[in-house]
C-alpha atoms as a PDB file:
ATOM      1  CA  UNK A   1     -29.695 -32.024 -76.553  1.00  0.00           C
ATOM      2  CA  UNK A   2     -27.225 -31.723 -73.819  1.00  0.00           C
ATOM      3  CA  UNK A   3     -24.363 -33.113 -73.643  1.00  0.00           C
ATOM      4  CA  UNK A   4     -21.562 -33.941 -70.399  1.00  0.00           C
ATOM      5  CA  UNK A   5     -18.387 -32.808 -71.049  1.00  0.00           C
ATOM      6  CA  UNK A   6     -15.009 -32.755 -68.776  1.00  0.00           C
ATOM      7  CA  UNK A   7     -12.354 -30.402 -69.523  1.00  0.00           C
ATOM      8  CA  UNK A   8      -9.720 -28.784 -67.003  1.00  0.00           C
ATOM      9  CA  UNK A   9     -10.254 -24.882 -66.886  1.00  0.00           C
ATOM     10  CA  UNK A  10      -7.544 -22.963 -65.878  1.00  0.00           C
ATOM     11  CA  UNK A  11      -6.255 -26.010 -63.722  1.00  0.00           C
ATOM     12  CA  UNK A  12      -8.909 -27.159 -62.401  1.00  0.00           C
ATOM     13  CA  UNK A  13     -11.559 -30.174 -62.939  1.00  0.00           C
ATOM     14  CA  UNK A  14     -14.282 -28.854 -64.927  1.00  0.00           C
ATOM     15  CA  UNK A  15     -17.463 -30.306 -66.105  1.00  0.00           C
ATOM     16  CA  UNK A  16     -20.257 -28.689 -68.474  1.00  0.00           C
ATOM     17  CA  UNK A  17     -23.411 -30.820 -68.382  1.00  0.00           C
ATOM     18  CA  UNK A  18     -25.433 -29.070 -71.044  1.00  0.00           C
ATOM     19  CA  UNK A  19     -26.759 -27.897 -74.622  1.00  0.00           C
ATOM     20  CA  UNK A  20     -23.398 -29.428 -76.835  1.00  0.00           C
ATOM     21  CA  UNK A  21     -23.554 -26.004 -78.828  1.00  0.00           C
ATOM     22  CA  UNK A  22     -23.394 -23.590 -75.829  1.00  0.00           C
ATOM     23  CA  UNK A  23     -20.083 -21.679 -77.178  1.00  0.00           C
ATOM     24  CA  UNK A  24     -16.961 -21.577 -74.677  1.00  0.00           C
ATOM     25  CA  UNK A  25     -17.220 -17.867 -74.093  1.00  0.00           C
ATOM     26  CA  UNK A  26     -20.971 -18.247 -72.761  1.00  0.00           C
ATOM     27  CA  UNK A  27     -19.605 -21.321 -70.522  1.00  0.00           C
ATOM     28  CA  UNK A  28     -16.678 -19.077 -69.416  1.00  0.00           C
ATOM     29  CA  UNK A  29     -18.729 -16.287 -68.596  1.00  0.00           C
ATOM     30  CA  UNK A  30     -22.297 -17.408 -67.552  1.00  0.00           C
ATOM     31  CA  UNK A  31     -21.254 -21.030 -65.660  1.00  0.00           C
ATOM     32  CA  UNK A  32     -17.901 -20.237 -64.453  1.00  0.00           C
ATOM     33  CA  UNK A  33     -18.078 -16.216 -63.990  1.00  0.00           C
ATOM     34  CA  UNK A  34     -14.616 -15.518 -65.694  1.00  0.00           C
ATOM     35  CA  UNK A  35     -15.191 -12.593 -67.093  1.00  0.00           C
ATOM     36  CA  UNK A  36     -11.961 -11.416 -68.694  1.00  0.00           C
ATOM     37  CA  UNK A  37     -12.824 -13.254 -72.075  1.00  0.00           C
ATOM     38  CA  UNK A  38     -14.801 -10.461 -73.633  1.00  0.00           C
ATOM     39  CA  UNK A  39     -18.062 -11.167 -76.357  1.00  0.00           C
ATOM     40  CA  UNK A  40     -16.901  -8.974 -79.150  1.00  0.00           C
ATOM     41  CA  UNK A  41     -17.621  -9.801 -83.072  1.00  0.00           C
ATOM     42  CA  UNK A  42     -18.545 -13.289 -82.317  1.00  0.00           C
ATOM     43  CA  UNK A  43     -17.136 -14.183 -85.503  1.00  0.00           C
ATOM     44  CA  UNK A  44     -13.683 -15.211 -83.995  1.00  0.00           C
ATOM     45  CA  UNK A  45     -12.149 -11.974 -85.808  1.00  0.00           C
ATOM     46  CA  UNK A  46     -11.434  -8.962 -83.070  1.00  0.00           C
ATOM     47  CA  UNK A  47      -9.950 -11.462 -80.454  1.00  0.00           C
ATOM     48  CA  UNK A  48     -11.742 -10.164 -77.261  1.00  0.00           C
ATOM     49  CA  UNK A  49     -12.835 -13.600 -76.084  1.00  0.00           C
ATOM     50  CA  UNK A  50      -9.826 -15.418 -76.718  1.00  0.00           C
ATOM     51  CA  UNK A  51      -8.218 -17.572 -74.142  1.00  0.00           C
ATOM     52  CA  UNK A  52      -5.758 -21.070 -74.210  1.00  0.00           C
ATOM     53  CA  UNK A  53      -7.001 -24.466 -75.616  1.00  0.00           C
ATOM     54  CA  UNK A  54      -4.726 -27.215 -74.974  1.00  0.00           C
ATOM     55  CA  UNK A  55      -2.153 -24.158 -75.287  1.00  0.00           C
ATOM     56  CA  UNK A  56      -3.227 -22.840 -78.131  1.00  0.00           C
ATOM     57  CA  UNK A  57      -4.457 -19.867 -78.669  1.00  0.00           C
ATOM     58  CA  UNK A  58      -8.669 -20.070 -79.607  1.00  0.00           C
ATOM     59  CA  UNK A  59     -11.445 -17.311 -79.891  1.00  0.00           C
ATOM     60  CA  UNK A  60     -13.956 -18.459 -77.485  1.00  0.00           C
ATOM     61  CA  UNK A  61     -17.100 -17.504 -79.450  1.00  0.00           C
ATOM     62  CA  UNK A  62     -15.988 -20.353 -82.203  1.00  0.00           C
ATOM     63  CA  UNK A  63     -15.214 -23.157 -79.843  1.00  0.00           C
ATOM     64  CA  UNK A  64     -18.344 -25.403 -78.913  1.00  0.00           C
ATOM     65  CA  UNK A  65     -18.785 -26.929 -75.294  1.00  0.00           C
ATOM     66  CA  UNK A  66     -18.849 -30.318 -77.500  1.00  0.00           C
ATOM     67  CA  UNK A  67     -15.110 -29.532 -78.734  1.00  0.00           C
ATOM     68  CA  UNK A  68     -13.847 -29.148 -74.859  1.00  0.00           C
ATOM     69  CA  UNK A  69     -14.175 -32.824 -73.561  1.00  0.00           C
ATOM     70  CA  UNK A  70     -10.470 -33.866 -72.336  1.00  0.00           C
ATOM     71  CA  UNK A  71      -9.305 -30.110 -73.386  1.00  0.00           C
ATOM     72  CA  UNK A  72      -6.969 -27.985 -71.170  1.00  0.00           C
ATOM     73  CA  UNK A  73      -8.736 -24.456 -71.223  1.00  0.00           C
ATOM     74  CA  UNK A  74      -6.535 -21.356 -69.806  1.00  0.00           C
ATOM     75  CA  UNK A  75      -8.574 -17.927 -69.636  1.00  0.00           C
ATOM     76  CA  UNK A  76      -7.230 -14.906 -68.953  1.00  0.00           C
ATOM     77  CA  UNK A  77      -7.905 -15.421 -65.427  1.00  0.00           C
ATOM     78  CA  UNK A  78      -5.375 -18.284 -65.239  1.00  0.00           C
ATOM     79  CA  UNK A  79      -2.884 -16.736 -66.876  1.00  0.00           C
ATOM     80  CA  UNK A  80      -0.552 -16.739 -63.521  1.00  0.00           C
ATOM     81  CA  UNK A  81       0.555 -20.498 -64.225  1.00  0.00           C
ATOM     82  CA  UNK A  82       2.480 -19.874 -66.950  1.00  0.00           C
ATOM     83  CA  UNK A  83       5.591 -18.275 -66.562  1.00  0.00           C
ATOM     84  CA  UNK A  84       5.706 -15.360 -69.083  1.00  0.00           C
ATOM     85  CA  UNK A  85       2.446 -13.945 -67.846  1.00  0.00           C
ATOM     86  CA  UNK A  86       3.982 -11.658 -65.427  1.00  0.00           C
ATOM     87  CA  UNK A  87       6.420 -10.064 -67.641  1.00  0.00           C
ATOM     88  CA  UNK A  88       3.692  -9.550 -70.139  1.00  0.00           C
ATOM     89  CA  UNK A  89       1.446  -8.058 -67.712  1.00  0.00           C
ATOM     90  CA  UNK A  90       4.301  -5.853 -66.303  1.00  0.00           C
ATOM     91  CA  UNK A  91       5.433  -4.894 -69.554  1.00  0.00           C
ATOM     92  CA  UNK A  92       1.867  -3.633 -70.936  1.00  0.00           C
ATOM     93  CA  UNK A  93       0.939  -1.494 -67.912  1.00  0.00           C
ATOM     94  CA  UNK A  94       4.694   0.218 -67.962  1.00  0.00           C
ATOM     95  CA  UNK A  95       4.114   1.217 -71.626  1.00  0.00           C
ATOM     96  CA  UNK A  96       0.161   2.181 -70.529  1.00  0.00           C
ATOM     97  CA  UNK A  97      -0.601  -0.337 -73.451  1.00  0.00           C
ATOM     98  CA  UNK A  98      -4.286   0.227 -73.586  1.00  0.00           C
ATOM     99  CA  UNK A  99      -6.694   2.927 -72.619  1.00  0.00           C
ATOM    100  CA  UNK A 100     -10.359   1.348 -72.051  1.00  0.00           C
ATOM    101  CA  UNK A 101      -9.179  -2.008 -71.370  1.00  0.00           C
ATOM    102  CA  UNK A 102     -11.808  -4.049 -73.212  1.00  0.00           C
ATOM    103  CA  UNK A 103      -9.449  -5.876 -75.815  1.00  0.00           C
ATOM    104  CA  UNK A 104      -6.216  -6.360 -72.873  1.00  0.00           C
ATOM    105  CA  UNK A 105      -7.427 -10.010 -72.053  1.00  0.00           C
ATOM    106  CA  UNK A 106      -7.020 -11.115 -75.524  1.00  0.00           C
ATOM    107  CA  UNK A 107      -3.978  -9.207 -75.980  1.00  0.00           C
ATOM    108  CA  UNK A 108      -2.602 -10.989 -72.988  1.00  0.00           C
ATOM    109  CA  UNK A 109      -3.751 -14.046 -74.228  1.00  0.00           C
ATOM    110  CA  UNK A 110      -2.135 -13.881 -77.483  1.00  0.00           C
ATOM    111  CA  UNK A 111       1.188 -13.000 -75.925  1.00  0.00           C
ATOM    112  CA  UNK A 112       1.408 -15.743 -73.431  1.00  0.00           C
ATOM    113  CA  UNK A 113       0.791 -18.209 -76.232  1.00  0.00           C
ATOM    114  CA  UNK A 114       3.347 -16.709 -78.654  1.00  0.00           C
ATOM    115  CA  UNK A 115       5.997 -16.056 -75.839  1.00  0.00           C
ATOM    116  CA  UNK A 116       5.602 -19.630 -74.174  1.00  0.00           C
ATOM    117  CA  UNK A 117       6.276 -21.295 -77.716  1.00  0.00           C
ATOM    118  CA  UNK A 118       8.748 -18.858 -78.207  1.00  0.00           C
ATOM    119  CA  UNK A 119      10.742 -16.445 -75.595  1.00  0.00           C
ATOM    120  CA  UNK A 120      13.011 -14.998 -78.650  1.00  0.00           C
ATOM    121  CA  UNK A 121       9.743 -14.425 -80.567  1.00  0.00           C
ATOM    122  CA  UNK A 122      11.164 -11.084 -82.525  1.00  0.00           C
ATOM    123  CA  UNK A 123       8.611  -7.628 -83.930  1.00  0.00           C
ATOM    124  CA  UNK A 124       7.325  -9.808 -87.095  1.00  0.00           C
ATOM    125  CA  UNK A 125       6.509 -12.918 -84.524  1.00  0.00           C
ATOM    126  CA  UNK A 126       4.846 -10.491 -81.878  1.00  0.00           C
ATOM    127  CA  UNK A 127       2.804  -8.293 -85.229  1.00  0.00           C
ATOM    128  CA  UNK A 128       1.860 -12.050 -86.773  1.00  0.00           C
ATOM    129  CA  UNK A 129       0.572 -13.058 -82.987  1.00  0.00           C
ATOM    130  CA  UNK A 130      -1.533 -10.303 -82.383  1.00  0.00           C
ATOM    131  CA  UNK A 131      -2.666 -10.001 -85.966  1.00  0.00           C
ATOM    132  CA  UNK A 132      -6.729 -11.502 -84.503  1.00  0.00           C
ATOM    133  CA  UNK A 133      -6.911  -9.197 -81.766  1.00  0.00           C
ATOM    134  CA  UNK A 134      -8.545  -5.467 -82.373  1.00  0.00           C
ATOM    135  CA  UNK A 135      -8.485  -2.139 -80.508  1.00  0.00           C
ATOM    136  CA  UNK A 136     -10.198   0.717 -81.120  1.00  0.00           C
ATOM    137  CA  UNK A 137      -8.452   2.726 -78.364  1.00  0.00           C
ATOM    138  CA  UNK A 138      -4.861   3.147 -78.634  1.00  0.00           C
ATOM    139  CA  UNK A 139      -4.197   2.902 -82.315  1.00  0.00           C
ATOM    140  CA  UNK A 140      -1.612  -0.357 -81.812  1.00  0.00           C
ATOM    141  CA  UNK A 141       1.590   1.533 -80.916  1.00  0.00           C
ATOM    142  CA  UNK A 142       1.580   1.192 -77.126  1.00  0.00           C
ATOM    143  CA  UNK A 143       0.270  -2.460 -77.188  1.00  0.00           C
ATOM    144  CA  UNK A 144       3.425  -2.827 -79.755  1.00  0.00           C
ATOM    145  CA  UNK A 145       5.755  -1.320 -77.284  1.00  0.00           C
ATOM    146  CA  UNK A 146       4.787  -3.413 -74.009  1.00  0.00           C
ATOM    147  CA  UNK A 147       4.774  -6.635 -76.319  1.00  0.00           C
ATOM    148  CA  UNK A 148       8.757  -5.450 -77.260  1.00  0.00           C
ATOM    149  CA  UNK A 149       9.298  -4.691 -73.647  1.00  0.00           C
ATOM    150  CA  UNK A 150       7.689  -7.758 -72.692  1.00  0.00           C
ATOM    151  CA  UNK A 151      10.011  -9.494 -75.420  1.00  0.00           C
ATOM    152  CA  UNK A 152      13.211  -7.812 -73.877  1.00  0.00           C
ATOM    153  CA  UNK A 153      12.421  -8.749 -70.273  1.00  0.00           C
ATOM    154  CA  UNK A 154      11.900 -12.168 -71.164  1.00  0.00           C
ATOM    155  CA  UNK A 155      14.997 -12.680 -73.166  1.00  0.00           C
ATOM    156  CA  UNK A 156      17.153 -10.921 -69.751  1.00  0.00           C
ATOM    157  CA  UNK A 157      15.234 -13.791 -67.471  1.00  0.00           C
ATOM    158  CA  UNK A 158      16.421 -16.907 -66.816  1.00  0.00           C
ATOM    159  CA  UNK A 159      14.615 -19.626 -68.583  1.00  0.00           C
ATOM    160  CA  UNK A 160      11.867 -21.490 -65.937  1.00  0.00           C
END
């Protein structure tokens, strides 16, 4: 059965007009062509796919199109409205945060929720935030680092 449903995706108008059970990460990637959310476990438990839902941080292989109508849905890709995302971004690439690349959406993701709600967010807030998101690259202690850094930088800028 399909189903009509409007949302705003990373700013924009959006409308899905389609099976009610199509899962967010398929409507990302196969209607829209944002890529960055990556399929993964598809149980919601390494984080790959995980983007912003009405500012909240969501794995995008558990959220049904059905669940979206009147959301606010930020992927990766529309990271760049909120104002933390480019000391995040900075941050990670300075500490070479990740090696293959595959998880850094979701990484990203998790940051710009934790540091929007909180810009002091300390090392237990930033461990507790990423706590969803997997690597099998870099063994956590650069993605650790560029969240500190990221942490740091944001706590030396002037609030927006």
């Amino acid at each position: 059965m399909n189903e009509t449903v409007r949302f705003t995706l990373n700013g924009a108008d959006a409308v899905f007009d389609g099976p009610a059970g199509t899962t967010l990460l398929d409507l990302l990637r196969e209607e829209h062509g944002l890529m960055a959310a990556k399929p993964g476990c598809g149980i919601g438990r390494c984080g790959a796919c995980l983007v912003l839902v009405d500012g909240a941080p969501a794995n995008a292989c558990l959220v049904m199109a059905f669940q979206l109508d009147g959301a606010a849905v930020v992927s990766a890709e529309g990271l760049d409205r909120l104002p933390v995302a480019a000391a995040i971004r900075a941050a990670l690439v300075d500490e070479n945060a990740f090696q293959c690349g595959y998880c850094a959406p979701g990484f990203t993701v998790a940051l710009a929720a934790l540091f929007t709600a909180d810009r002091d967010a300390d090392e237990a807030a930033i461990r507790a935030a990423l706590e969803g998101n997997l690597c099998r690259c870099t063994g956590y202690h650069s993605i650790l680092r560029g969240a500190l850094a990221a942490a740091a930088r944001l706590r030396e800028a002037p609030s927006p």
